[in-house]
C-alpha atoms as a PDB file:
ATOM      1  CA  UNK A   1       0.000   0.000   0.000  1.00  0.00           C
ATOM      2  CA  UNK A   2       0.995   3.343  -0.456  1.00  0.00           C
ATOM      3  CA  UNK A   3       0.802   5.245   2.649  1.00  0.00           C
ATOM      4  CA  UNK A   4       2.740   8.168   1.078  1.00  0.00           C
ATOM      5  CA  UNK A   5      -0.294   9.375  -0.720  1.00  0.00           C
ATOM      6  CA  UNK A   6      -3.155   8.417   1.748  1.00  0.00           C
ATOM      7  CA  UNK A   7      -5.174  11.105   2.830  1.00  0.00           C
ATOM      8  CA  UNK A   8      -7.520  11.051   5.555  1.00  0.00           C
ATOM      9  CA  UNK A   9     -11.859  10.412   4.809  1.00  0.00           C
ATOM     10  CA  UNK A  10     -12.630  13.105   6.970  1.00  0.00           C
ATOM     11  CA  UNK A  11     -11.141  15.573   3.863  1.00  0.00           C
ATOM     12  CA  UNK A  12     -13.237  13.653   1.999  1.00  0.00           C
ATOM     13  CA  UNK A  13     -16.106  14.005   3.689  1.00  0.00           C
ATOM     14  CA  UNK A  14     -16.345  17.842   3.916  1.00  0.00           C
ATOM     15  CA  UNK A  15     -15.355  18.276   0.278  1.00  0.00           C
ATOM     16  CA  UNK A  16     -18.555  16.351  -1.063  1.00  0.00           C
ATOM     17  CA  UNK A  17     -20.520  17.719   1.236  1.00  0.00           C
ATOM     18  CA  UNK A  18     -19.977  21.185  -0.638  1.00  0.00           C
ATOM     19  CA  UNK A  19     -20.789  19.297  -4.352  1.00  0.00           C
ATOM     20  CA  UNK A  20     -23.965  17.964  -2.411  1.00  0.00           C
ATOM     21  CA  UNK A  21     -25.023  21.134  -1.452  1.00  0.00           C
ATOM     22  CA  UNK A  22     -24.853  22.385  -4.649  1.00  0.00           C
ATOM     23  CA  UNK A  23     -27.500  19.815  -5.581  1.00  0.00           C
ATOM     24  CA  UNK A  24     -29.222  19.602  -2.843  1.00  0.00           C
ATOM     25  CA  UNK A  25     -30.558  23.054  -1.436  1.00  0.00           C
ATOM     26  CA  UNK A  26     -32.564  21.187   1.491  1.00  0.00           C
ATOM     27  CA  UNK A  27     -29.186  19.885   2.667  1.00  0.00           C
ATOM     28  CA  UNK A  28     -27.978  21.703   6.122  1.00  0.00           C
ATOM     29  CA  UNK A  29     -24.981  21.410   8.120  1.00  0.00           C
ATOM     30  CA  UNK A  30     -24.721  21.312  12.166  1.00  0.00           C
ATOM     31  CA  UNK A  31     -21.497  21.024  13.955  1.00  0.00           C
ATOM     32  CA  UNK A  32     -20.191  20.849  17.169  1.00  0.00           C
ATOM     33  CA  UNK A  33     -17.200  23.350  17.572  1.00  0.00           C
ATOM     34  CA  UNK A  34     -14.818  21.588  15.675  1.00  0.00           C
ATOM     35  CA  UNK A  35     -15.457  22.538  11.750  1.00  0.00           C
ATOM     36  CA  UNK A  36     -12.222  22.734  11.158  1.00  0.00           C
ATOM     37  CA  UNK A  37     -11.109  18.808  12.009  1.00  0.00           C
ATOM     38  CA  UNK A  38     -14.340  17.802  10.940  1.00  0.00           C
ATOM     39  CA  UNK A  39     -14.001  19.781   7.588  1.00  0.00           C
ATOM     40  CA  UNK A  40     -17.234  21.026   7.322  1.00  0.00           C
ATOM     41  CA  UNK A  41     -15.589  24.251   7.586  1.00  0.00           C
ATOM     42  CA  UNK A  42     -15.353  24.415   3.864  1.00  0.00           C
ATOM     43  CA  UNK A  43     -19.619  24.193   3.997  1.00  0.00           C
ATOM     44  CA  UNK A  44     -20.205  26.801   5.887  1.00  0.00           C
ATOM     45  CA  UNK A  45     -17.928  28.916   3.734  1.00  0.00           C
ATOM     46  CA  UNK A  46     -19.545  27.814   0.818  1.00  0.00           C
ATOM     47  CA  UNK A  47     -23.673  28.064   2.479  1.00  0.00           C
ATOM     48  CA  UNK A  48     -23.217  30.012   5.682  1.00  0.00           C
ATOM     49  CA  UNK A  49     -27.282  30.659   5.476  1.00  0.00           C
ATOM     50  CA  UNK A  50     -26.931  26.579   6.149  1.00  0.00           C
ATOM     51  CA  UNK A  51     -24.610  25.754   8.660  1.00  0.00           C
ATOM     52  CA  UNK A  52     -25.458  25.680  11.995  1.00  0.00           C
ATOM     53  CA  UNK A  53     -22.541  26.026  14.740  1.00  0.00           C
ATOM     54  CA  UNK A  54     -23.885  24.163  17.910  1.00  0.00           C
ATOM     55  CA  UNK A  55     -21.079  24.463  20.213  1.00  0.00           C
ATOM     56  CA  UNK A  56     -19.871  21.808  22.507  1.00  0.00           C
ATOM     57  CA  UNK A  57     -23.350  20.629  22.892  1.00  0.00           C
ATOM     58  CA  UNK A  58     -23.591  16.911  20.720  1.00  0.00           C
ATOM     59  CA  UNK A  59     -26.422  15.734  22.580  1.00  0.00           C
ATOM     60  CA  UNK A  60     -28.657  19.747  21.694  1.00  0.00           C
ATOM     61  CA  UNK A  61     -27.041  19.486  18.791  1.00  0.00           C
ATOM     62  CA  UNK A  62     -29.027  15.768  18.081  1.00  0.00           C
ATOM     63  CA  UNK A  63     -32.252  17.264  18.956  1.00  0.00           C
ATOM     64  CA  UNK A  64     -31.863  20.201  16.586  1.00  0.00           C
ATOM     65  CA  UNK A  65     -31.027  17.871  13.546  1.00  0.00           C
ATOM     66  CA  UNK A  66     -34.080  15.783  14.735  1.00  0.00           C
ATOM     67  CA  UNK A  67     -36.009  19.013  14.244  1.00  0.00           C
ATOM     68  CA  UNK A  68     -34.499  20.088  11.024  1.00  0.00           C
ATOM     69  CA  UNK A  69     -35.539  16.937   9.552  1.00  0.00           C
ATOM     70  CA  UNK A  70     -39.112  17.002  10.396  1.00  0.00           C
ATOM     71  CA  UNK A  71     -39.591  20.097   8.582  1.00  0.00           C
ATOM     72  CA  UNK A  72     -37.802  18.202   4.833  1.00  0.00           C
ATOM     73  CA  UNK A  73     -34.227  19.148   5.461  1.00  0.00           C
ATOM     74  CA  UNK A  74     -31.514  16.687   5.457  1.00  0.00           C
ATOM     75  CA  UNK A  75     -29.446  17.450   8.654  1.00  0.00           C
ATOM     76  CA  UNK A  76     -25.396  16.239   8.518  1.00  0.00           C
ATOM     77  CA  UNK A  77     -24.157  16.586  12.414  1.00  0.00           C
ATOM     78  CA  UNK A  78     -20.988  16.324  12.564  1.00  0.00           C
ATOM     79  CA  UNK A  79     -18.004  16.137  15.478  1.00  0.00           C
ATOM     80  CA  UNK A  80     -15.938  13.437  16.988  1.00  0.00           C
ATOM     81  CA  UNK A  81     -17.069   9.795  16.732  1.00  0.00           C
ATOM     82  CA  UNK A  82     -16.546   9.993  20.546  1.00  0.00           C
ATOM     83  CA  UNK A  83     -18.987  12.211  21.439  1.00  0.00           C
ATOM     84  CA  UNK A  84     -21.392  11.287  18.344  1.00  0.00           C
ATOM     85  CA  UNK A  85     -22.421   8.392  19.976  1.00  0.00           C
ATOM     86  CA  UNK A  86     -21.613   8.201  23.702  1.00  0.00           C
ATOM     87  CA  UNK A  87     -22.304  11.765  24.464  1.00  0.00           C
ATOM     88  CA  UNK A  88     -25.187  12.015  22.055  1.00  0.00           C
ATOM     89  CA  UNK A  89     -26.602   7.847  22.647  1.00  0.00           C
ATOM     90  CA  UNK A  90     -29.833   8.515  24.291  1.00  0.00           C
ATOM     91  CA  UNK A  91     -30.773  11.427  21.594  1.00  0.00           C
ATOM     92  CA  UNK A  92     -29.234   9.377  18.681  1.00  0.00           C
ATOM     93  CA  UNK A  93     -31.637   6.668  19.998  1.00  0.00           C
ATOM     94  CA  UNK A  94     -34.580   8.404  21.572  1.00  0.00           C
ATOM     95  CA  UNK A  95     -35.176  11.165  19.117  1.00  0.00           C
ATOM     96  CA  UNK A  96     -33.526  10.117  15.792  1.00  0.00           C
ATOM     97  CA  UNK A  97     -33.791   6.237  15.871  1.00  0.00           C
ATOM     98  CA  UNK A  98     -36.935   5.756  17.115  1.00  0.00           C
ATOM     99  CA  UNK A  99     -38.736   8.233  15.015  1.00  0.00           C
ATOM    100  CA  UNK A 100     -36.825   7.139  12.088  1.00  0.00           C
ATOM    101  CA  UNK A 101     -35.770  10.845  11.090  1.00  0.00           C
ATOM    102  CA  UNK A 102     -33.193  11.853   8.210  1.00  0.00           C
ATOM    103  CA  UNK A 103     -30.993  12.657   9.921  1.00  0.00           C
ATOM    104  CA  UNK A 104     -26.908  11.844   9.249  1.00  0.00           C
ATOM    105  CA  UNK A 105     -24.506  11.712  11.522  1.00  0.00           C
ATOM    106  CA  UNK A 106     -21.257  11.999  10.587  1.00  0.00           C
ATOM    107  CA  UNK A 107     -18.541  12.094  12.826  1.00  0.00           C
ATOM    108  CA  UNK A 108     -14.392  11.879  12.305  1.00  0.00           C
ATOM    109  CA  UNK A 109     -11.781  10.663  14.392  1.00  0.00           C
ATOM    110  CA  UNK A 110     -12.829   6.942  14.619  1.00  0.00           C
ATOM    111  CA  UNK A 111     -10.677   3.914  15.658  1.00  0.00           C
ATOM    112  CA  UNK A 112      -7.302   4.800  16.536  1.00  0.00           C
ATOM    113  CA  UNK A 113      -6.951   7.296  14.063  1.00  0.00           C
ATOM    114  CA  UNK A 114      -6.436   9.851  16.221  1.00  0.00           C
ATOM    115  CA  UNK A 115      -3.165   8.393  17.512  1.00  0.00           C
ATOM    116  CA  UNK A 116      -1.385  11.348  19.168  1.00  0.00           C
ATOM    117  CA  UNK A 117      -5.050  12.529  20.562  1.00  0.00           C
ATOM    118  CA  UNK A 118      -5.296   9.367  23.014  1.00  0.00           C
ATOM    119  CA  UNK A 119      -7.595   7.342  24.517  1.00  0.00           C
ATOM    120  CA  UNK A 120     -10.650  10.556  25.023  1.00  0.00           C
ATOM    121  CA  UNK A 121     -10.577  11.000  21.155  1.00  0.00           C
ATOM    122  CA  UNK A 122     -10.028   7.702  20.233  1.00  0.00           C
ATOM    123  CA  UNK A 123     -13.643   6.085  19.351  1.00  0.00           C
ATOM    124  CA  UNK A 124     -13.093   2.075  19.858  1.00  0.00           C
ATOM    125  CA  UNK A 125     -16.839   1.428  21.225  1.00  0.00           C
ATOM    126  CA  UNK A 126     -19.106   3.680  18.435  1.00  0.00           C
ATOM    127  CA  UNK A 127     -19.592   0.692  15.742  1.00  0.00           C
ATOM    128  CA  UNK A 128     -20.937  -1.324  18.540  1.00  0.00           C
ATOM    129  CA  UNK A 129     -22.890   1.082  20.689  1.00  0.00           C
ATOM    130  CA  UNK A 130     -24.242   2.480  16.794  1.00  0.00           C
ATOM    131  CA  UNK A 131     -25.205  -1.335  15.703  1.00  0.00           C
ATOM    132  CA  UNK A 132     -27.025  -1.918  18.533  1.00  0.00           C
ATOM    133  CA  UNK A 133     -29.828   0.829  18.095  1.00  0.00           C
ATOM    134  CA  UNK A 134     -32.681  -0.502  15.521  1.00  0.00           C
ATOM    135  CA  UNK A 135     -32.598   0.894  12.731  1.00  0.00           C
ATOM    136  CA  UNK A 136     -29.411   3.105  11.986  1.00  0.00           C
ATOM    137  CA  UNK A 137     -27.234   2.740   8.302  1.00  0.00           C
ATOM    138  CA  UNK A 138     -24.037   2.159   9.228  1.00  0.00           C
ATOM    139  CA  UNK A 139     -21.226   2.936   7.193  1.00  0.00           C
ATOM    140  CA  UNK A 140     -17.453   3.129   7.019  1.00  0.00           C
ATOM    141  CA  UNK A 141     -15.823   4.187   3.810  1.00  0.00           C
ATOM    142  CA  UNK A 142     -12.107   2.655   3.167  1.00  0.00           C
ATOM    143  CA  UNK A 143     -10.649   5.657   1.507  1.00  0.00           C
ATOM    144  CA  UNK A 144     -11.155   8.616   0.194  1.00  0.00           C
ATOM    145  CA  UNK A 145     -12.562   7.987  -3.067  1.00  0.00           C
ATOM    146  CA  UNK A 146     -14.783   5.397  -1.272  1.00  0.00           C
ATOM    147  CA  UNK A 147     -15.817   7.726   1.228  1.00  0.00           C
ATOM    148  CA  UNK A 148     -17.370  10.643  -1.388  1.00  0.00           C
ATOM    149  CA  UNK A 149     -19.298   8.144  -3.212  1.00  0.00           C
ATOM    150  CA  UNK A 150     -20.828   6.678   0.575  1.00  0.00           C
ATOM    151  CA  UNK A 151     -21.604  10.080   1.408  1.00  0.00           C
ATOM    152  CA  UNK A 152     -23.373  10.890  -1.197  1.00  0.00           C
ATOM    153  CA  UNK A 153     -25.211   7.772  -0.816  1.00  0.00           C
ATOM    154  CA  UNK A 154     -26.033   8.439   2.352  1.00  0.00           C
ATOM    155  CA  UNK A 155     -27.369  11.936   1.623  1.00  0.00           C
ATOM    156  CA  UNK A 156     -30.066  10.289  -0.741  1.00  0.00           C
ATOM    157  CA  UNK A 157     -30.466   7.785   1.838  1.00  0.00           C
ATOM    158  CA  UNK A 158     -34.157   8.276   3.418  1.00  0.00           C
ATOM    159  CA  UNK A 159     -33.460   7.545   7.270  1.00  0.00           C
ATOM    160  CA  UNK A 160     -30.823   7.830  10.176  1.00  0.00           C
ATOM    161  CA  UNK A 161     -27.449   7.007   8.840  1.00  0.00           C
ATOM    162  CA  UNK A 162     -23.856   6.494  11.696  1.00  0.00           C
ATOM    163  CA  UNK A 163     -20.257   7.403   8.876  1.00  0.00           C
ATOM    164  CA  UNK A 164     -17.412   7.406  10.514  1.00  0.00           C
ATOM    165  CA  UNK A 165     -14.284   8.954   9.102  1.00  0.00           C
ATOM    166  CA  UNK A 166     -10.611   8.642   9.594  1.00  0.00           C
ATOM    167  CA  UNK A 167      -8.655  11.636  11.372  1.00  0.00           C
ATOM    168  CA  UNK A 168      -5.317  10.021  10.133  1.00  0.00           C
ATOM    169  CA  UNK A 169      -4.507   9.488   6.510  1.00  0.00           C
ATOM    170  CA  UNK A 170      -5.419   6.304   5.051  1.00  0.00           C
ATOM    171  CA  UNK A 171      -4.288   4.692   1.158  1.00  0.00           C
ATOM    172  CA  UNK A 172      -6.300   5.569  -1.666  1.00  0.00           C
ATOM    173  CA  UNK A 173      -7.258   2.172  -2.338  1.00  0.00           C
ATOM    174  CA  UNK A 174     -10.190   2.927  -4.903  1.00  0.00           C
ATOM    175  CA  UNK A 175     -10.220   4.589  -7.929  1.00  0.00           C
ATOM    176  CA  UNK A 176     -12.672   8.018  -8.546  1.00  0.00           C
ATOM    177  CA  UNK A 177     -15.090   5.615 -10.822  1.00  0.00           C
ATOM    178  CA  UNK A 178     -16.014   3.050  -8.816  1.00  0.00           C
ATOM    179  CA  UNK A 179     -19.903   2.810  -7.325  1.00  0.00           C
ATOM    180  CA  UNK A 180     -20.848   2.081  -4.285  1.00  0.00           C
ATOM    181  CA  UNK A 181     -24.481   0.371  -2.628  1.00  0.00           C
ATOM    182  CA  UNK A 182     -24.917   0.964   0.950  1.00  0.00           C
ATOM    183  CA  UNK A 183     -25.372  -3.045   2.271  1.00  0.00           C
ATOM    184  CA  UNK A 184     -23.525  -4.337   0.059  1.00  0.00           C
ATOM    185  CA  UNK A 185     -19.904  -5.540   0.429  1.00  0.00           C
ATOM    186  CA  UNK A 186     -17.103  -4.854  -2.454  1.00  0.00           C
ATOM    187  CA  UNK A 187     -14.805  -8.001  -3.018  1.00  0.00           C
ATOM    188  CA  UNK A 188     -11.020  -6.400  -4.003  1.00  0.00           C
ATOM    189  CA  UNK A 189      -9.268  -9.264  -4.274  1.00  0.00           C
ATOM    190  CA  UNK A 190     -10.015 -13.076  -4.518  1.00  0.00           C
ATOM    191  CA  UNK A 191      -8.316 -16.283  -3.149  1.00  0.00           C
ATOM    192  CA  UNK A 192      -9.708 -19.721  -1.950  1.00  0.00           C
ATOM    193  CA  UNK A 193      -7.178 -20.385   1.096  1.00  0.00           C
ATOM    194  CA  UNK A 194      -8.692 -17.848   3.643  1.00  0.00           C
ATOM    195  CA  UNK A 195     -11.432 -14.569   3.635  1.00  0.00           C
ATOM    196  CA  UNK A 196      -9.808 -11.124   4.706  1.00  0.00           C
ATOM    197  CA  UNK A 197     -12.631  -9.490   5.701  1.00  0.00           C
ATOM    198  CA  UNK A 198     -12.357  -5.754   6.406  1.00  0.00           C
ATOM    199  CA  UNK A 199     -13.974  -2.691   7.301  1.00  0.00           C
ATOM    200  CA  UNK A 200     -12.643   1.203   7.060  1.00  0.00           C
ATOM    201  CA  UNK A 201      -9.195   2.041   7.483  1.00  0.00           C
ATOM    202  CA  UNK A 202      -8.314  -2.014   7.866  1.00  0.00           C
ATOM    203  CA  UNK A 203      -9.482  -2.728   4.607  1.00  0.00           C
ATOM    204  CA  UNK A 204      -5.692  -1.062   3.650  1.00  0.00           C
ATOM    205  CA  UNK A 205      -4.012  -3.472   6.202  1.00  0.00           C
ATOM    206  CA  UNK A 206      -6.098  -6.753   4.536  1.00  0.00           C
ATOM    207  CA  UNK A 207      -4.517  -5.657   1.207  1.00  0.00           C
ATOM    208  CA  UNK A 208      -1.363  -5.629   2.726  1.00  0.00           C
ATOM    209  CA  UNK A 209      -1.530  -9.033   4.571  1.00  0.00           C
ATOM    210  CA  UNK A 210      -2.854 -10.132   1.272  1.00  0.00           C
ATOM    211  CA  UNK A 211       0.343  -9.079  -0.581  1.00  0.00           C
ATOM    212  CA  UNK A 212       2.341 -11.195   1.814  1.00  0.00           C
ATOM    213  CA  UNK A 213       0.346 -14.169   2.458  1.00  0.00           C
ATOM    214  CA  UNK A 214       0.485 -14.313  -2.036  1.00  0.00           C
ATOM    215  CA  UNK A 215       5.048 -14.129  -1.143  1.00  0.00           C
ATOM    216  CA  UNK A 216       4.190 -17.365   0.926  1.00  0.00           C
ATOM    217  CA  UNK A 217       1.939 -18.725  -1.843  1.00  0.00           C
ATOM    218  CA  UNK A 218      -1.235 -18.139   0.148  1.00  0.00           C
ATOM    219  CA  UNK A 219      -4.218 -16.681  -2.016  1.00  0.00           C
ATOM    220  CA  UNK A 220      -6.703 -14.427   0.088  1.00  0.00           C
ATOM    221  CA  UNK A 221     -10.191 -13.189  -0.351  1.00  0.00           C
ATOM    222  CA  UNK A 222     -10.076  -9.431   0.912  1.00  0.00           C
ATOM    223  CA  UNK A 223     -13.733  -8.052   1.431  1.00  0.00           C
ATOM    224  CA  UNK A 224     -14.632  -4.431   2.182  1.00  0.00           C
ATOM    225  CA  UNK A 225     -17.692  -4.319   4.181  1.00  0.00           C
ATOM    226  CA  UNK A 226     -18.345  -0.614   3.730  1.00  0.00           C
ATOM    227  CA  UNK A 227     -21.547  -0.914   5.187  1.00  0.00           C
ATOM    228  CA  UNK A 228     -21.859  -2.412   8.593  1.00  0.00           C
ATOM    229  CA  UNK A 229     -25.861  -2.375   8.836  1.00  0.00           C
ATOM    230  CA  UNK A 230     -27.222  -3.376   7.320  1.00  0.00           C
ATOM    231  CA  UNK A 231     -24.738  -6.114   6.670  1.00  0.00           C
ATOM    232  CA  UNK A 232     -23.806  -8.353   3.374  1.00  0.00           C
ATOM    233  CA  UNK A 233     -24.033 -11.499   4.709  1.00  0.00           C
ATOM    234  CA  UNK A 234     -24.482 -13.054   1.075  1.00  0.00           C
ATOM    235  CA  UNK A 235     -21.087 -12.232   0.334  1.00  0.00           C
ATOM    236  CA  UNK A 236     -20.011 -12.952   3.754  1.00  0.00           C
ATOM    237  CA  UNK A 237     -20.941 -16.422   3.734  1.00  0.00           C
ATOM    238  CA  UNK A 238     -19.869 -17.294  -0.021  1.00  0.00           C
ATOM    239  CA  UNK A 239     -16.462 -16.237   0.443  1.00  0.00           C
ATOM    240  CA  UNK A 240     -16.685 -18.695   4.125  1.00  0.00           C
ATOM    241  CA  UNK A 241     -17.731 -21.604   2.169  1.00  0.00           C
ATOM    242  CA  UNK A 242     -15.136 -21.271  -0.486  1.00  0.00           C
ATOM    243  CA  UNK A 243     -12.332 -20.644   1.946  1.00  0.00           C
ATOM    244  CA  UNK A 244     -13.122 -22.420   4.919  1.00  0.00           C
ATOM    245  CA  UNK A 245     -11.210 -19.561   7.219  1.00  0.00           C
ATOM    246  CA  UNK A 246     -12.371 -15.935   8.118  1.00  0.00           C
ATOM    247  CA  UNK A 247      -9.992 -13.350   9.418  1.00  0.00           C
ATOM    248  CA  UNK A 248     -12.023 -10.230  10.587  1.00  0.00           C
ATOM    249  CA  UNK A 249      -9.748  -6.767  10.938  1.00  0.00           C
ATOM    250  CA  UNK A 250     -11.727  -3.763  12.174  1.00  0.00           C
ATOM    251  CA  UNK A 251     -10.193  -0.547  14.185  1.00  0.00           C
ATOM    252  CA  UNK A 252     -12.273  -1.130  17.024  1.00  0.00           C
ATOM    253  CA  UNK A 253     -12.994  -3.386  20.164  1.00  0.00           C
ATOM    254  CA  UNK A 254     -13.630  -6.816  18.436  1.00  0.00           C
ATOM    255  CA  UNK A 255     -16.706  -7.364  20.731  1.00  0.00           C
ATOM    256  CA  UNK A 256     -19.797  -5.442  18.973  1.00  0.00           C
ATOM    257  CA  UNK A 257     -18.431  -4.468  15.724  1.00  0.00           C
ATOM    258  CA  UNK A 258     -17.912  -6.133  12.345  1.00  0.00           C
ATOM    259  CA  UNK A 259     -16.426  -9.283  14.075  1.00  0.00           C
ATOM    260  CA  UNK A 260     -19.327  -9.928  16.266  1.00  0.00           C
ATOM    261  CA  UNK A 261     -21.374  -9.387  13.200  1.00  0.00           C
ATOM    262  CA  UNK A 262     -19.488 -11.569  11.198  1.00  0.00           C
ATOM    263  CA  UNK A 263     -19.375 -14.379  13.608  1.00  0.00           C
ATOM    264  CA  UNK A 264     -23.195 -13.818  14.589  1.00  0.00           C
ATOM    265  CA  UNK A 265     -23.421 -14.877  10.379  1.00  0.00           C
ATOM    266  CA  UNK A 266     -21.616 -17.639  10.162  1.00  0.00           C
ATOM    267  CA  UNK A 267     -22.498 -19.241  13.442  1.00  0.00           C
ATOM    268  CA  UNK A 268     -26.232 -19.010  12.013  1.00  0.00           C
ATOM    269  CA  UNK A 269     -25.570 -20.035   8.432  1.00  0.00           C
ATOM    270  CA  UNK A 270     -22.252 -21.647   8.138  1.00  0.00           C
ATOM    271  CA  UNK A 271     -19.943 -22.435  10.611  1.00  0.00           C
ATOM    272  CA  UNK A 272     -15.897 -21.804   9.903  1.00  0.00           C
ATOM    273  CA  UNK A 273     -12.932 -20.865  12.179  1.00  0.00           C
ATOM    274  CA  UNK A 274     -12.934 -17.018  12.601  1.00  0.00           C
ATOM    275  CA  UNK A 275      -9.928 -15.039  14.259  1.00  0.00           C
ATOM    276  CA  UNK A 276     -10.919 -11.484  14.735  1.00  0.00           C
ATOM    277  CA  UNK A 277      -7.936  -8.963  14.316  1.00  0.00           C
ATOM    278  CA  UNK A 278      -9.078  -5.848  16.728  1.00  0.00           C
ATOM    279  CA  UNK A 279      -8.266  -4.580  20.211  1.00  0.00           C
ATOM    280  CA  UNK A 280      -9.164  -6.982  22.640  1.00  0.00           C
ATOM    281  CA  UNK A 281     -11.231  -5.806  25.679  1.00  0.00           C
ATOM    282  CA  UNK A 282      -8.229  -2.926  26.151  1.00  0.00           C
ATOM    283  CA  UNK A 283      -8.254   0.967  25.729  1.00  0.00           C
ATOM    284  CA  UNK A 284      -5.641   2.548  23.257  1.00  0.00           C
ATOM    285  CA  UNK A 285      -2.988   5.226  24.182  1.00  0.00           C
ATOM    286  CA  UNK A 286      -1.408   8.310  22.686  1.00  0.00           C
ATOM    287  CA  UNK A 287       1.009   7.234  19.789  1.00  0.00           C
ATOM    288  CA  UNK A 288       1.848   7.518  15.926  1.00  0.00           C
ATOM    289  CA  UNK A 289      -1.183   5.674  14.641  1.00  0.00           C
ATOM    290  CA  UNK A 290       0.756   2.738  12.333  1.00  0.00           C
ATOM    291  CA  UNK A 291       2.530   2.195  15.730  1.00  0.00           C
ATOM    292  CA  UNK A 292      -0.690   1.672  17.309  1.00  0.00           C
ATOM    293  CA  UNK A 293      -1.300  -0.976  15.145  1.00  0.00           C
ATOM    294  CA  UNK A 294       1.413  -3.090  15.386  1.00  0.00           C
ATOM    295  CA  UNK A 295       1.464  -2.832  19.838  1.00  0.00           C
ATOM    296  CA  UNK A 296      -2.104  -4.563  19.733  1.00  0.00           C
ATOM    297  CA  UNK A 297      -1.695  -6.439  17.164  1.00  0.00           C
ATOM    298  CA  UNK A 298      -3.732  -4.632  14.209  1.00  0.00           C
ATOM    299  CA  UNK A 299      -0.916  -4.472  11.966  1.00  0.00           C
ATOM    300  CA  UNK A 300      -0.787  -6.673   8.520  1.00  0.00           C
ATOM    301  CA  UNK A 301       1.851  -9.011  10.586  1.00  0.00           C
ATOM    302  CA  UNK A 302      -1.052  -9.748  13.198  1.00  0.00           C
ATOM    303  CA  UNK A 303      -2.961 -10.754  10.100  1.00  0.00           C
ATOM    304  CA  UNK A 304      -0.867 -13.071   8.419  1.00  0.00           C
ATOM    305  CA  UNK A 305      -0.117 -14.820  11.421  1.00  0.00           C
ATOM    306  CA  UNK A 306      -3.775 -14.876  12.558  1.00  0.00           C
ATOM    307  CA  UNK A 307      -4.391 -16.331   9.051  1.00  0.00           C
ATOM    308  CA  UNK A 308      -1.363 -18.944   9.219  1.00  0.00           C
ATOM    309  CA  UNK A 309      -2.748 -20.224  12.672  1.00  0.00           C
ATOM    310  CA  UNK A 310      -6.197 -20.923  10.732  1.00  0.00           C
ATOM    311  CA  UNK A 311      -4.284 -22.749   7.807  1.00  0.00           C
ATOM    312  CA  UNK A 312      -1.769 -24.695  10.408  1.00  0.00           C
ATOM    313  CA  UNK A 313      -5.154 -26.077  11.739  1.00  0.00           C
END
């Protein structure tokens, strides 16, 4: 992969959300003091009659897109993944959820991505606190080009929709022509001796396991799941049954995210050895984020050797 010309999906974000609003005049911004990491900065520059600066409020700042989008606008509130959905939860779920409003919430800084920012910024429990409220799109774009097409899906979406962007840069993986449909997974490379399955900034780490699992003449499925919820389990399961071995890699807590909803598949429709690459039950510290990755075991090493213990079997 190269990391030399990644560039991180919260850039991403805010620059299609200025094409969108060109499109889309019902389309209004909220944010939570922090436009400028967030990038929505270059929104309100662009339609300051329809940005909304809420302050360090998240959870107000729930209730006002909740209003907005009873009266036909399509609200994007944005700040840290943090705060999006711990601070915010019982709005998100209450007022947003449960009324099934369109409301987006889009919120940077997720995983470990904010290395250097430590463990108050770093948002390792949102994909599972998010999955668990009926309802709610889930969606984590891989890369930059990735992440403008999923937000602009998401913007036509009708209904509450969780993105969560990188603060870090990530590869370009993607090219600016391929389509994207929320639920439903992209397969980027294919192999029949294990499944790489992936999800946001990992996706770049299961192409690089893949690269040296092929030196060791081991061939790899590597599967984006984009779209956590709702999930592809069709190509979840086909690539299990061809391969026999699943590998899950998410920047997250492994309980609640994409490898308890990967395992929850299989264990209902087709059983196979699963080793879920993730951190395990522990909080992250301050530190360059590839670093991060290798200390607990996230890294494209921890994959390969997750996937050789499957094959050793």
């Amino acid at each position: 992969m190269k990391w030399a010309e990644a560039i991180p999906t919260r850039f991403a974000y805010g620059e299609e959300l200025v094409a969108l609003g060109h499109e889309l005049p019902n389309l209004v911004v909220l944010e939570a003091d922090i436009s400028k990491s967030t990038q929505t900065y270059r929104f309100a520059k662009a339609f300051p009659e329809r940005f909304f600066q809420m302050g360090v409020a998240e959870s107000n700042m729930m209730l006002v897109a909740a209003g907005l989008a009873t009266t036909g606008k399509i609200p994007f509130a944005s700040t840290y993944a943090v705060f999006g959905t711990m601070r915010a939860c019982e709005q998100v779920r209450t007022f947003i959820a449960h009324t099934h409003l369109n409301v987006k919430i889009a919120c940077s800084h997720g995983g470990v991505t904010p290395g250097n920012d430590g463990v108050t910024h770093q948002a390792t429990e949102d994909l599972g606190i998010m999955r668990t409220i009926p309802g709610i799109t889930i969606i984590v774009p891989a890369d930059y080009h990735a992440t403008r097409k999923l937000v602009r899906a998401a913007a036509h979406h009708v209904g509450p929709v969780y993105l969560r962007f990188t603060r870090d840069p990530v590869p370009v993986i993607y090219r600016e022509e391929d389509e994207f449909t929320i639920g439903k997974g992209k397969q980027l490379r294919s192999g029949s001796d294990v499944s790489l399955i992936a999800i946001g900034d990992m996706v770049a780490i299961a192409l690089e396991a893949h690269e040296q699992l092929a030196q060791r003449g081991i061939q790899a499925d590597v599967i984006d799941i984009h779209t956590l919820k709702p999930l592809d389990r069709e190509i979840i399961v086909a690539s299990a049954r061809k391969t026999r071995r699943v590998v899950t890699l998410e920047d997250h807590q492994i309980h609640g995210g994409l490898g308890s909803a990967v395992a929850e598949v299989l264990g209902e429709e087709c059983p196979t050895p699963l080793r879920r690459i993730g951190l395990r039950d522990t909080f992250a510290e301050s530190g360059e984020y590839r670093l991060l990755l290798r200390k607990y075991g996230m890294d494209a090493d921890a994959v390969v050797a997750a996937a050789m213990e499957l094959l050793q079997r």
